[in-house]
C-alpha atoms as a PDB file:
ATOM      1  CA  UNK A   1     -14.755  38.604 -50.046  1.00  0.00           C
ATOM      2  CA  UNK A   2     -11.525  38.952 -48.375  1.00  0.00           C
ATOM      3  CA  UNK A   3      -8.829  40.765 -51.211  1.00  0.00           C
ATOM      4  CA  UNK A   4      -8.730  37.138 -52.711  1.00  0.00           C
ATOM      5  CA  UNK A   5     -12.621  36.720 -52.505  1.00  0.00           C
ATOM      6  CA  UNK A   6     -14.194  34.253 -54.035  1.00  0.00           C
ATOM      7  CA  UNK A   7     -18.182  34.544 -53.227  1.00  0.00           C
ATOM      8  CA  UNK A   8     -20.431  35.317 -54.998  1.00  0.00           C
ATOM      9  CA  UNK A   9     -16.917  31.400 -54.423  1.00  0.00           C
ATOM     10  CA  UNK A  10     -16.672  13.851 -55.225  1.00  0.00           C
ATOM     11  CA  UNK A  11     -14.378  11.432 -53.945  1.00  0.00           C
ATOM     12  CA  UNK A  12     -12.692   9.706 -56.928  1.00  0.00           C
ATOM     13  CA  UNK A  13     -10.849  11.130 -59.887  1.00  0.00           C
ATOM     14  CA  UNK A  14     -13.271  12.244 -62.208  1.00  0.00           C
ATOM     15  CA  UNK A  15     -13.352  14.160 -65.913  1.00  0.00           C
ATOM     16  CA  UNK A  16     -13.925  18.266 -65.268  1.00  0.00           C
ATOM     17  CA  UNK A  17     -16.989  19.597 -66.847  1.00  0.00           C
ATOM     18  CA  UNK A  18     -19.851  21.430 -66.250  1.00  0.00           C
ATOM     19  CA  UNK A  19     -22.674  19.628 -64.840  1.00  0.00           C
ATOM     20  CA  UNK A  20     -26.237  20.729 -64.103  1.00  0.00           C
ATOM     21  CA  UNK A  21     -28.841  19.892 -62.006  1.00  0.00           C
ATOM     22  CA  UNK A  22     -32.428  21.826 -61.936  1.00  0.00           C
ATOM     23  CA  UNK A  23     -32.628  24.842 -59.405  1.00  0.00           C
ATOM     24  CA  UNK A  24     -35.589  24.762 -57.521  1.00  0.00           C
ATOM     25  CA  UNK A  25     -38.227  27.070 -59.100  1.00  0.00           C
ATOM     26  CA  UNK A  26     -38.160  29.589 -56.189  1.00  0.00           C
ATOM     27  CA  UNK A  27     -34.127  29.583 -56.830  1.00  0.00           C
ATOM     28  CA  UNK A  28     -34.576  30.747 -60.389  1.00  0.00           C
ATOM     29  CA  UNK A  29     -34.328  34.515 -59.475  1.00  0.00           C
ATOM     30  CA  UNK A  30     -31.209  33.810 -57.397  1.00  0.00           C
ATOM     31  CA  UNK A  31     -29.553  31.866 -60.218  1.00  0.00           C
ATOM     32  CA  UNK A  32     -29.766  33.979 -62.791  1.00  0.00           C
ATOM     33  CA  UNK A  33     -29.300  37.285 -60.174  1.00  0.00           C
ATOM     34  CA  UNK A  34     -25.736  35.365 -60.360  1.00  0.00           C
ATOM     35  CA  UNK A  35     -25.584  34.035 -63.874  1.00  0.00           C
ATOM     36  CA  UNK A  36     -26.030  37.489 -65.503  1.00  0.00           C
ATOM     37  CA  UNK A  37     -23.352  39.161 -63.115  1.00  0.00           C
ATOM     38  CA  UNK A  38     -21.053  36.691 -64.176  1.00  0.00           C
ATOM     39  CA  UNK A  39     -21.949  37.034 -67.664  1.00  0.00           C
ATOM     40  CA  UNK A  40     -21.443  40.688 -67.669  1.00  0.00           C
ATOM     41  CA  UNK A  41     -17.377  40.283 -67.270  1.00  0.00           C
ATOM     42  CA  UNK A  42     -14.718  38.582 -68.299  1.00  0.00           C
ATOM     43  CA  UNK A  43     -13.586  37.412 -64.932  1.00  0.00           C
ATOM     44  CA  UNK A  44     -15.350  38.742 -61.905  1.00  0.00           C
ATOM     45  CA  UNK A  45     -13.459  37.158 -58.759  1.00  0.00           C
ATOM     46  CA  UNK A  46      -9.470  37.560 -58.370  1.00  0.00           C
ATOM     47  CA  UNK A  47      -8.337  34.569 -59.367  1.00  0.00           C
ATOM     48  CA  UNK A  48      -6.250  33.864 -55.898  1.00  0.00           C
ATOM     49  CA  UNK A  49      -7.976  31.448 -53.300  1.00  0.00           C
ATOM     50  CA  UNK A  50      -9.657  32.903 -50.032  1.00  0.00           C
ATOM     51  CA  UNK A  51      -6.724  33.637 -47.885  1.00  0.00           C
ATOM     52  CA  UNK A  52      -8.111  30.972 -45.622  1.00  0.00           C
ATOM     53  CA  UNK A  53      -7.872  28.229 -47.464  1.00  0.00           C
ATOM     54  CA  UNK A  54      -3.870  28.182 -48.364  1.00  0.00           C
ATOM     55  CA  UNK A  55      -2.881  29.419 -44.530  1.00  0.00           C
ATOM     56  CA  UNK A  56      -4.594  26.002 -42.719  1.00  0.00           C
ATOM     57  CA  UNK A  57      -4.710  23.651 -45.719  1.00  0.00           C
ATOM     58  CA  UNK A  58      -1.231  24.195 -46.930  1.00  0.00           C
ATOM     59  CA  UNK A  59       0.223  20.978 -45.046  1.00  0.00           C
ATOM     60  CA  UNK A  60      -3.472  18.900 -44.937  1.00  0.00           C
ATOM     61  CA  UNK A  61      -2.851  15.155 -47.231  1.00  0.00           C
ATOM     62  CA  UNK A  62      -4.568  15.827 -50.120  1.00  0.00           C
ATOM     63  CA  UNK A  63      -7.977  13.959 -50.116  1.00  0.00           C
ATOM     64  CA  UNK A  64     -11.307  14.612 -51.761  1.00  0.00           C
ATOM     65  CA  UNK A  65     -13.180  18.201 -51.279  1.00  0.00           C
ATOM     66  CA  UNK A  66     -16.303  20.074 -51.655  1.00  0.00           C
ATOM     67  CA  UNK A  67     -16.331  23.629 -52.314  1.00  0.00           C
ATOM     68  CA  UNK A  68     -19.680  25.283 -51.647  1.00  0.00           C
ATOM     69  CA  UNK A  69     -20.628  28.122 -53.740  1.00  0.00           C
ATOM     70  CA  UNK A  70     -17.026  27.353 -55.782  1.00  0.00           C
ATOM     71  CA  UNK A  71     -17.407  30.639 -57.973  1.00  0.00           C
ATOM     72  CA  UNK A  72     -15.049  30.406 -60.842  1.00  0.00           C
ATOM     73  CA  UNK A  73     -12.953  28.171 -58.722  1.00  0.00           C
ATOM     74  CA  UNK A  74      -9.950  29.559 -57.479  1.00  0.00           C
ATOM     75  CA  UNK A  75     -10.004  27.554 -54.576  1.00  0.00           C
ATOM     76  CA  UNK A  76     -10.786  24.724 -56.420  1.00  0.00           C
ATOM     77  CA  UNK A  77      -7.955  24.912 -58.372  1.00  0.00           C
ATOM     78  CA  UNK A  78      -5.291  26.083 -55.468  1.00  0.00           C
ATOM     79  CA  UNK A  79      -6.450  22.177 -54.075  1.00  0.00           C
ATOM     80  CA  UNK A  80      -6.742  20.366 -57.423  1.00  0.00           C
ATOM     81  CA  UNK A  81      -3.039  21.643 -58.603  1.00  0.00           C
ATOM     82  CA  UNK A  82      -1.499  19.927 -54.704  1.00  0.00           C
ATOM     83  CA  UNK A  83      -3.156  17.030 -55.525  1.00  0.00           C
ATOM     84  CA  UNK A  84      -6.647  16.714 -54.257  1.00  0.00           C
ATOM     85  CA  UNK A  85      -9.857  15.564 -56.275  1.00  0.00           C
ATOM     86  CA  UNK A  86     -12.523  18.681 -56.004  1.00  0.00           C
ATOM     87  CA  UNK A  87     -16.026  19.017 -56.781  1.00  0.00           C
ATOM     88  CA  UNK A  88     -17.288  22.872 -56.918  1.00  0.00           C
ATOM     89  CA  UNK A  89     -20.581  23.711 -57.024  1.00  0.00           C
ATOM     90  CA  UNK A  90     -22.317  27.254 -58.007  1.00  0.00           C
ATOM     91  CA  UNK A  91     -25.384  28.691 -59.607  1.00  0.00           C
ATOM     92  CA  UNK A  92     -23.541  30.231 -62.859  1.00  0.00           C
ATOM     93  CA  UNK A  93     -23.362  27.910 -65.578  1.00  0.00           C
ATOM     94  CA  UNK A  94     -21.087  30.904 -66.754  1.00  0.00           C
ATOM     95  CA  UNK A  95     -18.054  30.577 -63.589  1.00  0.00           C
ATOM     96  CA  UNK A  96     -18.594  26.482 -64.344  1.00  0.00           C
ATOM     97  CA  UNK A  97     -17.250  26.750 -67.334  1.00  0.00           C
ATOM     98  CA  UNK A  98     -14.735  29.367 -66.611  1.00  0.00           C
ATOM     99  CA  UNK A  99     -13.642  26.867 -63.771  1.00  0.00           C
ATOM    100  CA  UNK A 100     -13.391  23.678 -66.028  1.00  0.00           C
ATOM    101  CA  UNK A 101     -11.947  25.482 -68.828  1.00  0.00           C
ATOM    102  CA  UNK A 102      -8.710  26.669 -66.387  1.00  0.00           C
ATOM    103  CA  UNK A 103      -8.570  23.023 -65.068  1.00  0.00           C
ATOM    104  CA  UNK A 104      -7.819  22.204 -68.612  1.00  0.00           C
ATOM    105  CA  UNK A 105      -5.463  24.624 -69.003  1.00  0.00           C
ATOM    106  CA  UNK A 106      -3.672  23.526 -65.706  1.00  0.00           C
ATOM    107  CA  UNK A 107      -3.879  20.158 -66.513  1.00  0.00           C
ATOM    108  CA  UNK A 108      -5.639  18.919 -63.235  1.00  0.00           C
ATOM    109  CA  UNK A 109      -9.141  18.387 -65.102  1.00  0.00           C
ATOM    110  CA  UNK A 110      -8.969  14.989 -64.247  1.00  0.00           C
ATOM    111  CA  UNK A 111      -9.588  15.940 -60.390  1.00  0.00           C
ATOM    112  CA  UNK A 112     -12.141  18.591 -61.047  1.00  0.00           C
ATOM    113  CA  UNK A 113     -15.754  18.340 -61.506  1.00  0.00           C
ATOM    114  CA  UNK A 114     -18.163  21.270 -61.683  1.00  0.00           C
ATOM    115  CA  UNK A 115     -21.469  20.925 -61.255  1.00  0.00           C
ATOM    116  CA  UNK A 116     -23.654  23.959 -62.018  1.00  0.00           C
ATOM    117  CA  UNK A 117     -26.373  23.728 -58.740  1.00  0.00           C
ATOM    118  CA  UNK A 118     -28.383  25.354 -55.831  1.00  0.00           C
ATOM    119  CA  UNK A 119     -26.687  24.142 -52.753  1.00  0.00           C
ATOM    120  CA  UNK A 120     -30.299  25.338 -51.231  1.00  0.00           C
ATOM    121  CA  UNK A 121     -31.644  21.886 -53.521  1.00  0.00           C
ATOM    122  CA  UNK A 122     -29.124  19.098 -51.675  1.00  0.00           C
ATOM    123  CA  UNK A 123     -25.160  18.340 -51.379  1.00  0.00           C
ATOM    124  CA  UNK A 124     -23.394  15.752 -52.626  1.00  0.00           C
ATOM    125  CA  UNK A 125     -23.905  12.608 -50.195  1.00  0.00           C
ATOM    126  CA  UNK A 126     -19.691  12.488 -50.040  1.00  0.00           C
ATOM    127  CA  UNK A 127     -18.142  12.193 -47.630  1.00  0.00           C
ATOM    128  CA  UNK A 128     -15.052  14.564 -48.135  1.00  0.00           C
ATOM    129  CA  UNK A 129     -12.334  15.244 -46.253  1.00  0.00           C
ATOM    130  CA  UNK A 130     -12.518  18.936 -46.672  1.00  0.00           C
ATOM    131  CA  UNK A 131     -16.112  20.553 -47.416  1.00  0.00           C
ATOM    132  CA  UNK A 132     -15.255  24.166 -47.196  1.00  0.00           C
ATOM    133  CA  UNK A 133     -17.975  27.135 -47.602  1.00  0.00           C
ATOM    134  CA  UNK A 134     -16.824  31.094 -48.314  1.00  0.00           C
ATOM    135  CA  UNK A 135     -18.516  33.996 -48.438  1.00  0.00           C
ATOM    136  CA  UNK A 136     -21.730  31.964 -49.010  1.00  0.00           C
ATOM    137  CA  UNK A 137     -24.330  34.543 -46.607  1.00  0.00           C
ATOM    138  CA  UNK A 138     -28.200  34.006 -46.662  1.00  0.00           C
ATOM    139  CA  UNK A 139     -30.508  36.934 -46.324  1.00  0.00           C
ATOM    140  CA  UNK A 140     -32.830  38.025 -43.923  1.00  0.00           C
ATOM    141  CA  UNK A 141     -35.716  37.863 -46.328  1.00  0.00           C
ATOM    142  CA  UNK A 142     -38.192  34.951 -45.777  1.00  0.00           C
ATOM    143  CA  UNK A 143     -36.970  31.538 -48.119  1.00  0.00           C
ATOM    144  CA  UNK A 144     -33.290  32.861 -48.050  1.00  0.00           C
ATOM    145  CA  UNK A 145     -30.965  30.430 -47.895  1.00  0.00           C
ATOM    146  CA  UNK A 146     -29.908  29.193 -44.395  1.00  0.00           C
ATOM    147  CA  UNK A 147     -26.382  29.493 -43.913  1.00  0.00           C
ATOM    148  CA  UNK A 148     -25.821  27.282 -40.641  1.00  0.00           C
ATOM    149  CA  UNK A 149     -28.479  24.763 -41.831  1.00  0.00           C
ATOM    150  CA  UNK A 150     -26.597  24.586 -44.781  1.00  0.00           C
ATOM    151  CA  UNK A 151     -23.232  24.470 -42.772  1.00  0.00           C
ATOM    152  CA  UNK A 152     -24.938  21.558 -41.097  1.00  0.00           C
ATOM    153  CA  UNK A 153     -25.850  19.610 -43.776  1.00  0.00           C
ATOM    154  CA  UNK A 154     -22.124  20.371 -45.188  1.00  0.00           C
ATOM    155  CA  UNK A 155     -20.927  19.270 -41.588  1.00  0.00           C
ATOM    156  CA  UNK A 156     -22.541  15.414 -42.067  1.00  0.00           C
ATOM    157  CA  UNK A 157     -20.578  14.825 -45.552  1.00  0.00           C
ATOM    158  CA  UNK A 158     -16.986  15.553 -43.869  1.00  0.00           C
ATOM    159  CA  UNK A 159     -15.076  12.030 -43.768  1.00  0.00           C
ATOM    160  CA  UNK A 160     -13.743  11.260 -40.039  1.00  0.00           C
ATOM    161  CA  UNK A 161     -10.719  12.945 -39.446  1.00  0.00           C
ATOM    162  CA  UNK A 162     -11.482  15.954 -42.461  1.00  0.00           C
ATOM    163  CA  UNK A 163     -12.508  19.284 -41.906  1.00  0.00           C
ATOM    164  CA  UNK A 164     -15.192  22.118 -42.245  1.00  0.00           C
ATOM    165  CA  UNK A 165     -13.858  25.498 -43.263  1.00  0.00           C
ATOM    166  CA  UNK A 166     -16.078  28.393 -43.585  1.00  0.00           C
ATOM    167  CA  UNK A 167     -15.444  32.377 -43.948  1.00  0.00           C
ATOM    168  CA  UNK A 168     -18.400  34.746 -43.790  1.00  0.00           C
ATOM    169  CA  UNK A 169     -18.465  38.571 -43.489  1.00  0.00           C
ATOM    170  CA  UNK A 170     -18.627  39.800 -39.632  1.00  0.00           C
ATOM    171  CA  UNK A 171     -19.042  43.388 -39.585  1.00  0.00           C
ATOM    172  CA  UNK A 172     -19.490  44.913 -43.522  1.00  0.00           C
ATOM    173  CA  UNK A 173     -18.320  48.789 -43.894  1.00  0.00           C
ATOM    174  CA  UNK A 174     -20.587  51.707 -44.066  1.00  0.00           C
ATOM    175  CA  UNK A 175     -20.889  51.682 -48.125  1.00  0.00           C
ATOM    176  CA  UNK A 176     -21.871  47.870 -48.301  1.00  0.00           C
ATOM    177  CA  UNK A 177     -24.940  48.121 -49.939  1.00  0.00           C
ATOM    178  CA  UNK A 178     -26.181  44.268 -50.118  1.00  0.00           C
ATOM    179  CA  UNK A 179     -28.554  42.709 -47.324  1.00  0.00           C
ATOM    180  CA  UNK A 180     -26.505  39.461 -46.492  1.00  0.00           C
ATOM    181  CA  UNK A 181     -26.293  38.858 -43.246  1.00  0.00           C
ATOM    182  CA  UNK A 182     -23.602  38.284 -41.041  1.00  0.00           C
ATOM    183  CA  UNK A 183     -22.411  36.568 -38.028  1.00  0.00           C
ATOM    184  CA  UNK A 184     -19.454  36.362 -35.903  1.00  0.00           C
ATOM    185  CA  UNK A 185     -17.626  32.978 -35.305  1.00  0.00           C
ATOM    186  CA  UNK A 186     -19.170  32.362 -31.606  1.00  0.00           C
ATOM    187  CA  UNK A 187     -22.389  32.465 -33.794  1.00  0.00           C
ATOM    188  CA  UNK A 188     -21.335  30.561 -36.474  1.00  0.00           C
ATOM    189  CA  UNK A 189     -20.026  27.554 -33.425  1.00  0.00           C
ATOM    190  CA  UNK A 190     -23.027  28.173 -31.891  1.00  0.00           C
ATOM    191  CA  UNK A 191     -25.723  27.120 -34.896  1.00  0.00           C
ATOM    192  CA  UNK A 192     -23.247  23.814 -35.298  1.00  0.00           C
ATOM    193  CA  UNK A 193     -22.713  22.909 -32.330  1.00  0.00           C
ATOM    194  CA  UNK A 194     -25.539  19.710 -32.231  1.00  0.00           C
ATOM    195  CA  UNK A 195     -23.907  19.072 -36.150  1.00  0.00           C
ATOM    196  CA  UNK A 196     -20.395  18.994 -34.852  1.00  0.00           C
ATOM    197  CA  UNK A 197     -20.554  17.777 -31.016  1.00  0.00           C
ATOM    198  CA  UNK A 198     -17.104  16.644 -30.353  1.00  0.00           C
ATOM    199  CA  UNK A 199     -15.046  17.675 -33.415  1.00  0.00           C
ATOM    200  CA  UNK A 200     -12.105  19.657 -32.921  1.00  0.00           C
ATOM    201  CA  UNK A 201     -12.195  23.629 -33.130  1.00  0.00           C
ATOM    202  CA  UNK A 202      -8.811  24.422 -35.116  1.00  0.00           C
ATOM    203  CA  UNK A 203      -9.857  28.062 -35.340  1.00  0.00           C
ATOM    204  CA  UNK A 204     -12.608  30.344 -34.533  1.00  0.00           C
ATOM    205  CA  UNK A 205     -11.986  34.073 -35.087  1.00  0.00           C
ATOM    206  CA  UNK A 206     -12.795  37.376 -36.390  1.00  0.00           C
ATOM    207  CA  UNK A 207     -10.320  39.307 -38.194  1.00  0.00           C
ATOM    208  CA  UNK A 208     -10.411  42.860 -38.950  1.00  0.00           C
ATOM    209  CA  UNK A 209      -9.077  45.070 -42.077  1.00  0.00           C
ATOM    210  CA  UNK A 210      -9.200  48.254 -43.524  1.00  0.00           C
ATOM    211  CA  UNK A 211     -10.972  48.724 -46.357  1.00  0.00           C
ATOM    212  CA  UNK A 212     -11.187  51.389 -48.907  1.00  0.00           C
ATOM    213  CA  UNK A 213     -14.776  51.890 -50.884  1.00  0.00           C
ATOM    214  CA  UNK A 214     -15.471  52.606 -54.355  1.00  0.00           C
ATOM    215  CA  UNK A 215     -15.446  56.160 -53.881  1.00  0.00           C
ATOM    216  CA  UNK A 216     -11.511  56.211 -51.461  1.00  0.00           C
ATOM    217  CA  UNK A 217     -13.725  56.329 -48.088  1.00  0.00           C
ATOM    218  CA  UNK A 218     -12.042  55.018 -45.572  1.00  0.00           C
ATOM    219  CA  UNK A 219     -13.485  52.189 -43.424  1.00  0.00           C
ATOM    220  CA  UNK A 220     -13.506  48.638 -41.669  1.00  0.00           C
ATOM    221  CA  UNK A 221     -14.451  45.131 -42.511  1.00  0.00           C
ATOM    222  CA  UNK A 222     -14.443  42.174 -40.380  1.00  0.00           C
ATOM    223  CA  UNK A 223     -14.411  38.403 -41.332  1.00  0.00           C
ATOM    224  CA  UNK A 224     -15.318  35.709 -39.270  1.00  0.00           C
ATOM    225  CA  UNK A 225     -14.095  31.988 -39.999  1.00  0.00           C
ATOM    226  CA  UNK A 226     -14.391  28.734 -38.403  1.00  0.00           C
ATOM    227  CA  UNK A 227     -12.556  25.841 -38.778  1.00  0.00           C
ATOM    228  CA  UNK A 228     -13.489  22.334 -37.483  1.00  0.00           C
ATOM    229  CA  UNK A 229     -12.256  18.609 -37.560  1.00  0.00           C
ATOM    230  CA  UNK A 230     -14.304  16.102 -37.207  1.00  0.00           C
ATOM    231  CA  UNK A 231     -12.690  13.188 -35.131  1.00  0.00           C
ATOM    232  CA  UNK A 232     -10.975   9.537 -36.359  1.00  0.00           C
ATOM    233  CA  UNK A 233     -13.177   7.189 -36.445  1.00  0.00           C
ATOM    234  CA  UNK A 234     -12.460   4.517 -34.170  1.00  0.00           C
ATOM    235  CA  UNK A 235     -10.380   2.039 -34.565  1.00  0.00           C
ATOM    236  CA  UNK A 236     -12.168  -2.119 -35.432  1.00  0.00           C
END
């Protein structure tokens, strides 16, 4: 996650609450990998949506939205609170609830829905005008989840004229001791490019930070995100 990280982060007005659907058997390990780390803590993200999301979707009309791997939903609720209607999805039953429970409290459950599921199982048939993915990596271990397949699945539920946002670690700093893997944004274009032939590319970057690990060494991090528009349809 960037400093504001959220991973592991329907059209209509609906009622916020936790809703599950059955992982996969060969996703039970992942799920509750995720639903005991977020059991362990209190809160376990910042609270503060992926920088991302507030610098290009500040000025979009709200509309409806998917968030992919939604966490305990601080980007969920950053869009529900200007107005849009949200659906978040995640493995942990446990960040569900904390995201339905703060909808409550911010009085915007009525354009929140959580649904506790493996993304790896299906999406939501939509569409959305935003569908936005961050920090959501697969591994290189055979049966991982595919990030640009899943990117291009997420790519055919965007409404025309709404976008794809996604944010994925680049380059990770020496200490970073998980297996995701990365990719750069050329990489990221690249795998979409027969999913998104003729959308707009609003940005495609890598930025890098310094970073400080958990024992003060010093080091570097890049992120890599990609933005996209899919184009109006055409007018009758």
């Amino acid at each position: 996650m960037t400093q504001s990280h959220q991973h592991p982060q329907c059209a209509g007005a609906q009622a916020c609450g936790p809703q599950t659907d059955t992982p996969k058997p060969d996703d039970d390990n992942r799920a509750s990998r995720w639903e005991e780390r977020y059991a362990s803590v209190e809160q376990l993200w910042s609270g503060c949506p992926n920088d991302w999301l507030p610098e290009l979707a500040a000025n979009w009309s709200p509309g409806s939205a998917l968030e992919i791997g939604c966490g305990e939903g601080a980007d969920v609720l950053w869009l529900a609170e200007r107005g849009w209607r949200v659906t978040g999805l995640d493995l942990s039953a446990t960040a569900i609830g904390r995201l339905t429970r703060q909808a409550e409290r911010l009085g915007v459950a009525s354009r929140v829905t959580g649904r506790v599921h493996d993304v790896g199982a299906g999406l939501p048939e939509g569409p959305f005008d935003l569908v936005t993915s961050f920090y959501v990596h697969g591994g290189p271990e055979e049966g991982s989840l595919d990030l640009v397949a899943l990117l291009s699945h997420a790519a055919a539920r965007v409404a025309p004229g709404g976008h794809l946002l996604t944010a994925v670690h680049a380059v990770n700093p020496p200490w970073h001791t998980h297996h995701a893997r990365t990719y750069t944004a050329d990489e990221l274009l690249e795998g979409l490019a027969g999913a998104t032939t003729g959308w707009e590319i609003v940005v495609a970057e890598e930025r890098r930070r310094q970073a400080t690990g958990p024992d003060g060494q010093e080091g570097s991090r890049a992120d890599a995100v990609v933005c996209l528009r899919r184009p109006e349809a055409p007018a009758s």
